[in-house]
PDB file of N, CA and C in Angstrom:
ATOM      1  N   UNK A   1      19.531 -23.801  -5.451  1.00  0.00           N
ATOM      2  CA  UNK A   1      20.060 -22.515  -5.871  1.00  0.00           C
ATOM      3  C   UNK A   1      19.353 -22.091  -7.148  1.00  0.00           C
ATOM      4  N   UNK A   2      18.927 -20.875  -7.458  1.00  0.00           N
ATOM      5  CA  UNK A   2      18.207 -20.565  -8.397  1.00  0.00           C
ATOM      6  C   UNK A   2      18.684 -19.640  -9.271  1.00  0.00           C
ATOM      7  N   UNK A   3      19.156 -19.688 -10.438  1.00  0.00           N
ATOM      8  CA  UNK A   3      19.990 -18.924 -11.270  1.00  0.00           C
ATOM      9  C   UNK A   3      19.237 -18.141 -11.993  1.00  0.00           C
ATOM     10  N   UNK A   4      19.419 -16.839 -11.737  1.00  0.00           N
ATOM     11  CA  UNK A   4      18.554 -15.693 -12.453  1.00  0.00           C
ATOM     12  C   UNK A   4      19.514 -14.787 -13.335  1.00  0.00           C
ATOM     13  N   UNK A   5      19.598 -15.159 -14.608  1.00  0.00           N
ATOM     14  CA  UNK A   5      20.369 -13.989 -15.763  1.00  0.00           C
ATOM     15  C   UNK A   5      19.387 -12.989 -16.606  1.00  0.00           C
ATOM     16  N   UNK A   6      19.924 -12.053 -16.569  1.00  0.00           N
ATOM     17  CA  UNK A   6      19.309 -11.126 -17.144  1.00  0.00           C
ATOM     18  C   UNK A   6      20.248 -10.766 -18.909  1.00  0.00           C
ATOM     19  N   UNK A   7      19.406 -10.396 -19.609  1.00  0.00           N
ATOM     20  CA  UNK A   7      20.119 -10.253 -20.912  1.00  0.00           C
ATOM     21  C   UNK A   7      20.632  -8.834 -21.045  1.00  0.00           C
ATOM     22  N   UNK A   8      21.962  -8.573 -21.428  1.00  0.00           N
ATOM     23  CA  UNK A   8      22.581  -7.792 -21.647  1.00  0.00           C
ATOM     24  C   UNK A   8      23.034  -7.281 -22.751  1.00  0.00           C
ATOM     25  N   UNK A   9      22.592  -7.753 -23.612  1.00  0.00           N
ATOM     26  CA  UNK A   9      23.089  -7.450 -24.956  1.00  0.00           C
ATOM     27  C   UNK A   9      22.429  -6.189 -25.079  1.00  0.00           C
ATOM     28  N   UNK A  10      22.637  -5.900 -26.375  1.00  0.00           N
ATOM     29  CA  UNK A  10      22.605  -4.486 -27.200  1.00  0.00           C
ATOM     30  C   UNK A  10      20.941  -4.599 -26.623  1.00  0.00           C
ATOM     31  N   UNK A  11      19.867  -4.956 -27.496  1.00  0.00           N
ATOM     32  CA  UNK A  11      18.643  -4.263 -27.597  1.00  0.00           C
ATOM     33  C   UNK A  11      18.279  -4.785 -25.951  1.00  0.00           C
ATOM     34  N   UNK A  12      18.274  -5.658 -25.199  1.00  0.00           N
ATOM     35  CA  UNK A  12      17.618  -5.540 -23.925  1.00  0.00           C
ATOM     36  C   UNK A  12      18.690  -4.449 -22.965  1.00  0.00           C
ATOM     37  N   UNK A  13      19.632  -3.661 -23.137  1.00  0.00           N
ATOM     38  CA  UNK A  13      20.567  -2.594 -22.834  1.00  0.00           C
ATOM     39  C   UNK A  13      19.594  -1.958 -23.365  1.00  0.00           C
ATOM     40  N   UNK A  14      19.131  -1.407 -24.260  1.00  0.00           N
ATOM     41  CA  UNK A  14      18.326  -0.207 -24.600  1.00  0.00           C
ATOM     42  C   UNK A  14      16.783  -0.014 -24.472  1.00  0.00           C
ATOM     43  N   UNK A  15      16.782  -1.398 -23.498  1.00  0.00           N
ATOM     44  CA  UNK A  15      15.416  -1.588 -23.111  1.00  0.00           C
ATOM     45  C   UNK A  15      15.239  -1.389 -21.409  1.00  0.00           C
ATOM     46  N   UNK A  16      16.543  -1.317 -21.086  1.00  0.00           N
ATOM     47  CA  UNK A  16      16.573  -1.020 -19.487  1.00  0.00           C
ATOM     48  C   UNK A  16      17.129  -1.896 -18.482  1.00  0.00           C
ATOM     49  N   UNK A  17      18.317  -2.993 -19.429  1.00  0.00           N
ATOM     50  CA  UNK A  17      18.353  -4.217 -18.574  1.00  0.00           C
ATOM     51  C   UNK A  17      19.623  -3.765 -16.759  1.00  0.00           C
ATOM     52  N   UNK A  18      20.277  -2.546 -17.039  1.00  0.00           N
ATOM     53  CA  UNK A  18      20.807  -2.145 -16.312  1.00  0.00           C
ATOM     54  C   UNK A  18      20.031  -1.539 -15.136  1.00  0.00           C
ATOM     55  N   UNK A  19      18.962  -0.857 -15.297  1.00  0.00           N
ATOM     56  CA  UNK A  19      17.925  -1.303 -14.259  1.00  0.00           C
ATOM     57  C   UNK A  19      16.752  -2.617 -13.741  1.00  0.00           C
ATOM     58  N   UNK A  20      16.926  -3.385 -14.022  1.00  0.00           N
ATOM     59  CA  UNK A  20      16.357  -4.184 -14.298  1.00  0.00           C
ATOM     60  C   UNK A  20      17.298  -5.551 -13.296  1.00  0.00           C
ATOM     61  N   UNK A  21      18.500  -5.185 -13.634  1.00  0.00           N
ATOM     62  CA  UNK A  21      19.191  -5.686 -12.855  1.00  0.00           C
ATOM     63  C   UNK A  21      19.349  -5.025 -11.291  1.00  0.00           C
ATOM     64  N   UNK A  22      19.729  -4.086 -11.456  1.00  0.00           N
ATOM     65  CA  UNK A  22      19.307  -3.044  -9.812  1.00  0.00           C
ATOM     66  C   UNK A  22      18.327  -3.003  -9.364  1.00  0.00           C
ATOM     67  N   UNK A  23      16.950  -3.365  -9.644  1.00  0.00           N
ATOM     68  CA  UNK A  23      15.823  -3.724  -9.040  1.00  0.00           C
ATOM     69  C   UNK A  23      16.156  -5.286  -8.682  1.00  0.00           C
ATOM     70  N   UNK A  24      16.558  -6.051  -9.220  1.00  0.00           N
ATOM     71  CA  UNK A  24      16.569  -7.547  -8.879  1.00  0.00           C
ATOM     72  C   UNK A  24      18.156  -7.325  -7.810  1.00  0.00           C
ATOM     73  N   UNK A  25      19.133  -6.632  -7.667  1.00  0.00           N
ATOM     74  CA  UNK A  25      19.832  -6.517  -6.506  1.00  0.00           C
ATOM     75  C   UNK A  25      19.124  -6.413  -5.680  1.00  0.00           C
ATOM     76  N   UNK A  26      18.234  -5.001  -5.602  1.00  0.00           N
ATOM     77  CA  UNK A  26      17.349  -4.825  -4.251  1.00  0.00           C
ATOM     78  C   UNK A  26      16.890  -5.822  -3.803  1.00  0.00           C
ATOM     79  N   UNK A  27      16.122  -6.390  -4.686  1.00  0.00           N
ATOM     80  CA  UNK A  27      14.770  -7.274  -4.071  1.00  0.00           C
ATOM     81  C   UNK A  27      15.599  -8.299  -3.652  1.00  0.00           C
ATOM     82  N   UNK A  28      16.661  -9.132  -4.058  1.00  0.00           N
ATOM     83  CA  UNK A  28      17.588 -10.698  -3.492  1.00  0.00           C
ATOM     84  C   UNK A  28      17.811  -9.872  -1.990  1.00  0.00           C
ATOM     85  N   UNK A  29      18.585  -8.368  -2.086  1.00  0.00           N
ATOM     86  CA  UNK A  29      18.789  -7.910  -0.442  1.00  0.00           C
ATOM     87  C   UNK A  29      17.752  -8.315   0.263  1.00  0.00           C
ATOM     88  N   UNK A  30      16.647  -7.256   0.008  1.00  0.00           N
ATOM     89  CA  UNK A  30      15.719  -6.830   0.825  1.00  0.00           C
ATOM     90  C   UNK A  30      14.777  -7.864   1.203  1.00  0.00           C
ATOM     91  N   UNK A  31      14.853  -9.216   0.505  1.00  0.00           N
ATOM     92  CA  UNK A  31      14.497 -10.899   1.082  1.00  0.00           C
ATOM     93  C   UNK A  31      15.523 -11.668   1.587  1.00  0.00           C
ATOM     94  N   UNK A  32      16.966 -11.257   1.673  1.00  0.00           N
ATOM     95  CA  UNK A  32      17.752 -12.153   1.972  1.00  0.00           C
ATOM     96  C   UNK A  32      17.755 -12.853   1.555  1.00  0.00           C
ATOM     97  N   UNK A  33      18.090 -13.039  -0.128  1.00  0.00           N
ATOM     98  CA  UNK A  33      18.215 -14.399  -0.636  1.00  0.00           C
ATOM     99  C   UNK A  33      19.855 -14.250  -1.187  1.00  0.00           C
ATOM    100  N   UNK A  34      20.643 -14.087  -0.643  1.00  0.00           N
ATOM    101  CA  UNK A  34      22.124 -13.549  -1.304  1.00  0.00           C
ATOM    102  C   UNK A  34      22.499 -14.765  -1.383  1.00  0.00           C
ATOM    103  N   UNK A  35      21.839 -16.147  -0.161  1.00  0.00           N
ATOM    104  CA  UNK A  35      22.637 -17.155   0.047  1.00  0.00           C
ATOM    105  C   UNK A  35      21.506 -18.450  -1.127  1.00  0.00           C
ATOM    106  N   UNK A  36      20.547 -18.185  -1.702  1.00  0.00           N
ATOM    107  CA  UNK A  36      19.902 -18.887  -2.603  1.00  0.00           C
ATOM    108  C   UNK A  36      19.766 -18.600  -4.089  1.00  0.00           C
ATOM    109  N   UNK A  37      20.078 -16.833  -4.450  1.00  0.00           N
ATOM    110  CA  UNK A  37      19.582 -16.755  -5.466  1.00  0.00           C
ATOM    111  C   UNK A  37      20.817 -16.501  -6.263  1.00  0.00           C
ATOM    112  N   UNK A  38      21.962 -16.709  -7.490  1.00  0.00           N
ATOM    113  CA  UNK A  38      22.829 -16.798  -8.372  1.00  0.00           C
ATOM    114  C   UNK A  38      22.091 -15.579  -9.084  1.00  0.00           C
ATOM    115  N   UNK A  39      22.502 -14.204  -9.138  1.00  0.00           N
ATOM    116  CA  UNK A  39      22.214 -12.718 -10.346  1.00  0.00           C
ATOM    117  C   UNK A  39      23.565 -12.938 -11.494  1.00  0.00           C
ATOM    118  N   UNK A  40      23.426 -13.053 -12.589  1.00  0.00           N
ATOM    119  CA  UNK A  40      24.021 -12.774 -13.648  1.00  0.00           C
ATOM    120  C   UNK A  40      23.801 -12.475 -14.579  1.00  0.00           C
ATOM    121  N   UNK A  41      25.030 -11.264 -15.279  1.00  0.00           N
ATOM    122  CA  UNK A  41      24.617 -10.843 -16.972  1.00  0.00           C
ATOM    123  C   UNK A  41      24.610 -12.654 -17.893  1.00  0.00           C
ATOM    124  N   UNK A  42      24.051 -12.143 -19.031  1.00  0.00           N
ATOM    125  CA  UNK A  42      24.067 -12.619 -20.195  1.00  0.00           C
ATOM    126  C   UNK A  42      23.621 -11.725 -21.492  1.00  0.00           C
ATOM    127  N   UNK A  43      24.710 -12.328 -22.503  1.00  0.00           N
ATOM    128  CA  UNK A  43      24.372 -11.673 -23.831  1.00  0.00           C
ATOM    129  C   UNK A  43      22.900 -12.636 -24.281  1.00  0.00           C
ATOM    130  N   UNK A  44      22.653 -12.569 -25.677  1.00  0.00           N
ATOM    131  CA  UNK A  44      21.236 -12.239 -26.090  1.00  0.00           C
ATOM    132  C   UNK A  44      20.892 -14.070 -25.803  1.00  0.00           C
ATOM    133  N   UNK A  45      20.165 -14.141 -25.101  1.00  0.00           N
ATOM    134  CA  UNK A  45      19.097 -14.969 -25.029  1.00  0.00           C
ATOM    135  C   UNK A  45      18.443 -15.625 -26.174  1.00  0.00           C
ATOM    136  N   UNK A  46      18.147 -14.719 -27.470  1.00  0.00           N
ATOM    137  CA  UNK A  46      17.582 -14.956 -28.420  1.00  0.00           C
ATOM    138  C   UNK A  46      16.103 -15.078 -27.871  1.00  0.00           C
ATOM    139  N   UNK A  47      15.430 -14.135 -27.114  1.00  0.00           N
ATOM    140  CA  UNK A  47      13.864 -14.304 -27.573  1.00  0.00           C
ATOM    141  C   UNK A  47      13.769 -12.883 -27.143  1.00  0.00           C
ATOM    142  N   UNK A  48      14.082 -12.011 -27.617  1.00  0.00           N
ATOM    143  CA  UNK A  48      13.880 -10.326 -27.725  1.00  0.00           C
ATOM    144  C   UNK A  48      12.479  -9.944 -27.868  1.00  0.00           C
ATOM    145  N   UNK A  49      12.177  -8.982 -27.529  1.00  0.00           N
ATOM    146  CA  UNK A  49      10.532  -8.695 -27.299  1.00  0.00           C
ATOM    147  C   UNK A  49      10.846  -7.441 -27.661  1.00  0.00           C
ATOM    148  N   UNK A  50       9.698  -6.536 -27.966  1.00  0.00           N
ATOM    149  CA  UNK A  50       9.573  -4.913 -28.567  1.00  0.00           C
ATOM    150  C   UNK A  50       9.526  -4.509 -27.174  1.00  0.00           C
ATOM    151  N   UNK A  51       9.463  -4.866 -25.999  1.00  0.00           N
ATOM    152  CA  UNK A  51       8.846  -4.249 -24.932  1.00  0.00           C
ATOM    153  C   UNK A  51      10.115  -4.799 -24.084  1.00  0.00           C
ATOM    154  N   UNK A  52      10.770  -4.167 -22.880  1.00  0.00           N
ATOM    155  CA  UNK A  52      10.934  -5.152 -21.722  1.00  0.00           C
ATOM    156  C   UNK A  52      12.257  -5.700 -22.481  1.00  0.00           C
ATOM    157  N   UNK A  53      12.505  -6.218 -21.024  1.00  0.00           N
ATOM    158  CA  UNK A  53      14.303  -7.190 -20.746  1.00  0.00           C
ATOM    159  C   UNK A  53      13.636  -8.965 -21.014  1.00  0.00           C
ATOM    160  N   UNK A  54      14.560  -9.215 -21.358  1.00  0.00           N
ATOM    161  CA  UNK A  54      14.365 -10.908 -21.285  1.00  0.00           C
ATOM    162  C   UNK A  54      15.168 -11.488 -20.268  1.00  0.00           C
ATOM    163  N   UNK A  55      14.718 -12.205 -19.470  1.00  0.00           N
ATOM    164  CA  UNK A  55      15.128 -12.684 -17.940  1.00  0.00           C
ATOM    165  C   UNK A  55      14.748 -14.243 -18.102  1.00  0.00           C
ATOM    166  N   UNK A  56      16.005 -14.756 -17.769  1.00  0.00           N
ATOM    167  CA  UNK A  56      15.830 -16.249 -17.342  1.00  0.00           C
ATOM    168  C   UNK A  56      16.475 -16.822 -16.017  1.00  0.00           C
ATOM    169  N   UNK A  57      15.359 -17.611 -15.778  1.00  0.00           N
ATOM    170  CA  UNK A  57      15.153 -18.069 -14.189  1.00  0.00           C
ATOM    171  C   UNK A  57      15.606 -19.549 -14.348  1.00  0.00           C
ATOM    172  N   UNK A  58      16.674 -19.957 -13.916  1.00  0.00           N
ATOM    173  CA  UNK A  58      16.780 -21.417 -14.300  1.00  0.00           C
ATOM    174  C   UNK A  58      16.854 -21.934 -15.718  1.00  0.00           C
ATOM    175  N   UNK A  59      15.929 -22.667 -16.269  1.00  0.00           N
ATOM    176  CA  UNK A  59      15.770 -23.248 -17.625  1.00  0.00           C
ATOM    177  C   UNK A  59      14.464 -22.163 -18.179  1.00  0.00           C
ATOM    178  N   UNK A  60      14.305 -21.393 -17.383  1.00  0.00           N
ATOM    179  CA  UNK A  60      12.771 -20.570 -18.060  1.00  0.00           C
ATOM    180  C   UNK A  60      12.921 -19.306 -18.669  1.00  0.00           C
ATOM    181  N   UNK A  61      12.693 -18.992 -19.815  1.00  0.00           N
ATOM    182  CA  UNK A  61      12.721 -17.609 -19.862  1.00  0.00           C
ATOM    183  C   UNK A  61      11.530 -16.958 -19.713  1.00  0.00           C
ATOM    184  N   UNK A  62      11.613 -15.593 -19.344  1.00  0.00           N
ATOM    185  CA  UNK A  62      10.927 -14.686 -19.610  1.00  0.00           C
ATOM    186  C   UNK A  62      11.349 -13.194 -20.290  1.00  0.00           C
ATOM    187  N   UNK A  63      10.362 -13.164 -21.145  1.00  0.00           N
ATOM    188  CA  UNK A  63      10.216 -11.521 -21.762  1.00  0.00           C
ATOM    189  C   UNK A  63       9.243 -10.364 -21.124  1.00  0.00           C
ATOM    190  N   UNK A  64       9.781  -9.608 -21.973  1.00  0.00           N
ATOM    191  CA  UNK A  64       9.158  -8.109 -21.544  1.00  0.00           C
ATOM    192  C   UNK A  64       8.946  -7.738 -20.164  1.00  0.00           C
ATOM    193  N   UNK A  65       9.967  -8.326 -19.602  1.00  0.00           N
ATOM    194  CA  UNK A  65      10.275  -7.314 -18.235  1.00  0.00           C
ATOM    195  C   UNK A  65      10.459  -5.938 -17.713  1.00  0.00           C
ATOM    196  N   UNK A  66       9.900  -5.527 -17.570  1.00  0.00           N
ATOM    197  CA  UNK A  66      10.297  -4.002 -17.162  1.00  0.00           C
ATOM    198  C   UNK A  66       9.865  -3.543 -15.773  1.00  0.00           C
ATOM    199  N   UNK A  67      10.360  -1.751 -15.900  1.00  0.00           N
ATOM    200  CA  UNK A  67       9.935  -1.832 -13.780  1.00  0.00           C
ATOM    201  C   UNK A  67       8.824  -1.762 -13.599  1.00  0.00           C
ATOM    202  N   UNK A  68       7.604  -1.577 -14.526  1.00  0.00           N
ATOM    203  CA  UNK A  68       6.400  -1.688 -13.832  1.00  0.00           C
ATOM    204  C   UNK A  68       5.999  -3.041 -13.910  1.00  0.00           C
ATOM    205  N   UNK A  69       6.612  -3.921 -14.263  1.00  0.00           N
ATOM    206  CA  UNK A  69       6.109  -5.357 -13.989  1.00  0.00           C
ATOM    207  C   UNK A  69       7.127  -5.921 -12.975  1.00  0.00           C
ATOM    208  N   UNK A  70       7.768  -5.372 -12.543  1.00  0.00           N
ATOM    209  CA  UNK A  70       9.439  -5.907 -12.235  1.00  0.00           C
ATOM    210  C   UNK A  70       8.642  -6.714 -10.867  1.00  0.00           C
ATOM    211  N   UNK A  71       8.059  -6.004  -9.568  1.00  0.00           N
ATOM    212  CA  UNK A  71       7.311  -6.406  -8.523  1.00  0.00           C
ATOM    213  C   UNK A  71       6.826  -8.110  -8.787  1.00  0.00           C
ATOM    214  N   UNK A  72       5.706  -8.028  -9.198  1.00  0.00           N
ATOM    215  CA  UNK A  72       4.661  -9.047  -9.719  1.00  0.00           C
ATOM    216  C   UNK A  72       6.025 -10.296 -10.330  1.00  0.00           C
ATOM    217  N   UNK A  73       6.854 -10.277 -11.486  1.00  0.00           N
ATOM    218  CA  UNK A  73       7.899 -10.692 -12.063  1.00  0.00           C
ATOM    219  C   UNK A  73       8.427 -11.553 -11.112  1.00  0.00           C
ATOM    220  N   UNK A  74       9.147 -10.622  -9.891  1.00  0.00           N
ATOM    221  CA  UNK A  74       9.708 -11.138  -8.966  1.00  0.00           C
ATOM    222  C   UNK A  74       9.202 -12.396  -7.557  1.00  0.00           C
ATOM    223  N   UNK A  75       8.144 -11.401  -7.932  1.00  0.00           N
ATOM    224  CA  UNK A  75       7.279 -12.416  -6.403  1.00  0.00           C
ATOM    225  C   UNK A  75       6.921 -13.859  -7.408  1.00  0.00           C
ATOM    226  N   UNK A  76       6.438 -13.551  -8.761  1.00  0.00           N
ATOM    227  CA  UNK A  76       6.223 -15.076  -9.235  1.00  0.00           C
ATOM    228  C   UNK A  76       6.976 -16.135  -9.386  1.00  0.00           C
ATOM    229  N   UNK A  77       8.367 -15.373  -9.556  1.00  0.00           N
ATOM    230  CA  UNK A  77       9.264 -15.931 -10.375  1.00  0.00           C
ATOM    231  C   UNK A  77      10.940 -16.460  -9.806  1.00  0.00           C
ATOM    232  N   UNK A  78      10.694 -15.735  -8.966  1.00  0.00           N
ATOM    233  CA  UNK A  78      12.175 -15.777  -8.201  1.00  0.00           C
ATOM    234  C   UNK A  78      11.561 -16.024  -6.390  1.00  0.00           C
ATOM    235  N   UNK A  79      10.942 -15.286  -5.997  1.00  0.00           N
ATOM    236  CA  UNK A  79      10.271 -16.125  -4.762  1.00  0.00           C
ATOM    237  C   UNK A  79       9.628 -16.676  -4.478  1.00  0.00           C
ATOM    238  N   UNK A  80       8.425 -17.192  -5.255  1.00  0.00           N
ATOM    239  CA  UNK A  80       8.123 -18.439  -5.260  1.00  0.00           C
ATOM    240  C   UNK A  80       8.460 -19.655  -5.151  1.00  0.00           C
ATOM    241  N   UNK A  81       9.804 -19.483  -6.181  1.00  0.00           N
ATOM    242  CA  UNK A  81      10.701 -20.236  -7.034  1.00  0.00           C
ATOM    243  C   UNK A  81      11.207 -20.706  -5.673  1.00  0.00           C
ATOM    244  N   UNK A  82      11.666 -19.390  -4.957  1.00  0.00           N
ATOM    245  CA  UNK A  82      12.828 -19.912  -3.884  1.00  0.00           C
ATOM    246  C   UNK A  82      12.030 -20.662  -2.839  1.00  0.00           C
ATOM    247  N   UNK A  83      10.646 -20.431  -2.487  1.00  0.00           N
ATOM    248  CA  UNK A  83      10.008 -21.138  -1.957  1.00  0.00           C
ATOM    249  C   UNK A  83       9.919 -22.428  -2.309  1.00  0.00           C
ATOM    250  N   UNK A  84       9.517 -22.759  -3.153  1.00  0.00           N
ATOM    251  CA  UNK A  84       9.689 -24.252  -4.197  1.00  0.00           C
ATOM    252  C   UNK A  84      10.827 -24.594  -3.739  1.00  0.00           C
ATOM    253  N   UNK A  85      11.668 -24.728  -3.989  1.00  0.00           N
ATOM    254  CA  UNK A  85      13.160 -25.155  -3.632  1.00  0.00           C
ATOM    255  C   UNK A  85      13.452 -25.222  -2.011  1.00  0.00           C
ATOM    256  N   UNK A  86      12.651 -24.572  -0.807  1.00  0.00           N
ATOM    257  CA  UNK A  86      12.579 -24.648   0.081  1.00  0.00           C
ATOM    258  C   UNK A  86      12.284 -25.974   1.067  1.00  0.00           C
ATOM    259  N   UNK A  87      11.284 -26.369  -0.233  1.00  0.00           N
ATOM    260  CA  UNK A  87      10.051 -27.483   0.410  1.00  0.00           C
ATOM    261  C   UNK A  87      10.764 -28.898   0.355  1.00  0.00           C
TER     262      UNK A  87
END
């Protein structure tokens, strides 16, 4: 199972994390991963970036997420991932 939180606090909220999260709904649908992948808020992460949401995948974080990286983000990071965990 692969636990993907997105940060919700104040500055990744004013960075877009409410979309950010609705792109990562779509994409768990639109692969059918409802039954592998765990979506949840979280407050601040503590590694804030000037750019972009901070997203953690498991034990990993990542920064500066946003929707023009959101694609690329996802396929590396969350389906891969789920692939990995497949094997």
């Amino acid at each position: 199972m692969l636990i993907v939180q997105v940060c919700v606090g104040s500055a990744c909220h004013l960075k877009g994390s409410a979309e950010i999260v609705s792109l990562l709904e779509s994409a768990i649908a639109e692969h059918h991963l409802e039954d592998e992948v765990v979506l949840t808020g979280s407050f601040c992460i503590g590694k804030c970036n000037r750019t972009g949401v901070t997203v953690q995948v498991n034990d990993e974080v990542h920064i500066g997420v946003t929707t023009e990286n959101f694609r690329e983000f996802f396929k590396k990071n969350v389906l891969d991932a789920v692939e990995g965990e497949r094997k």
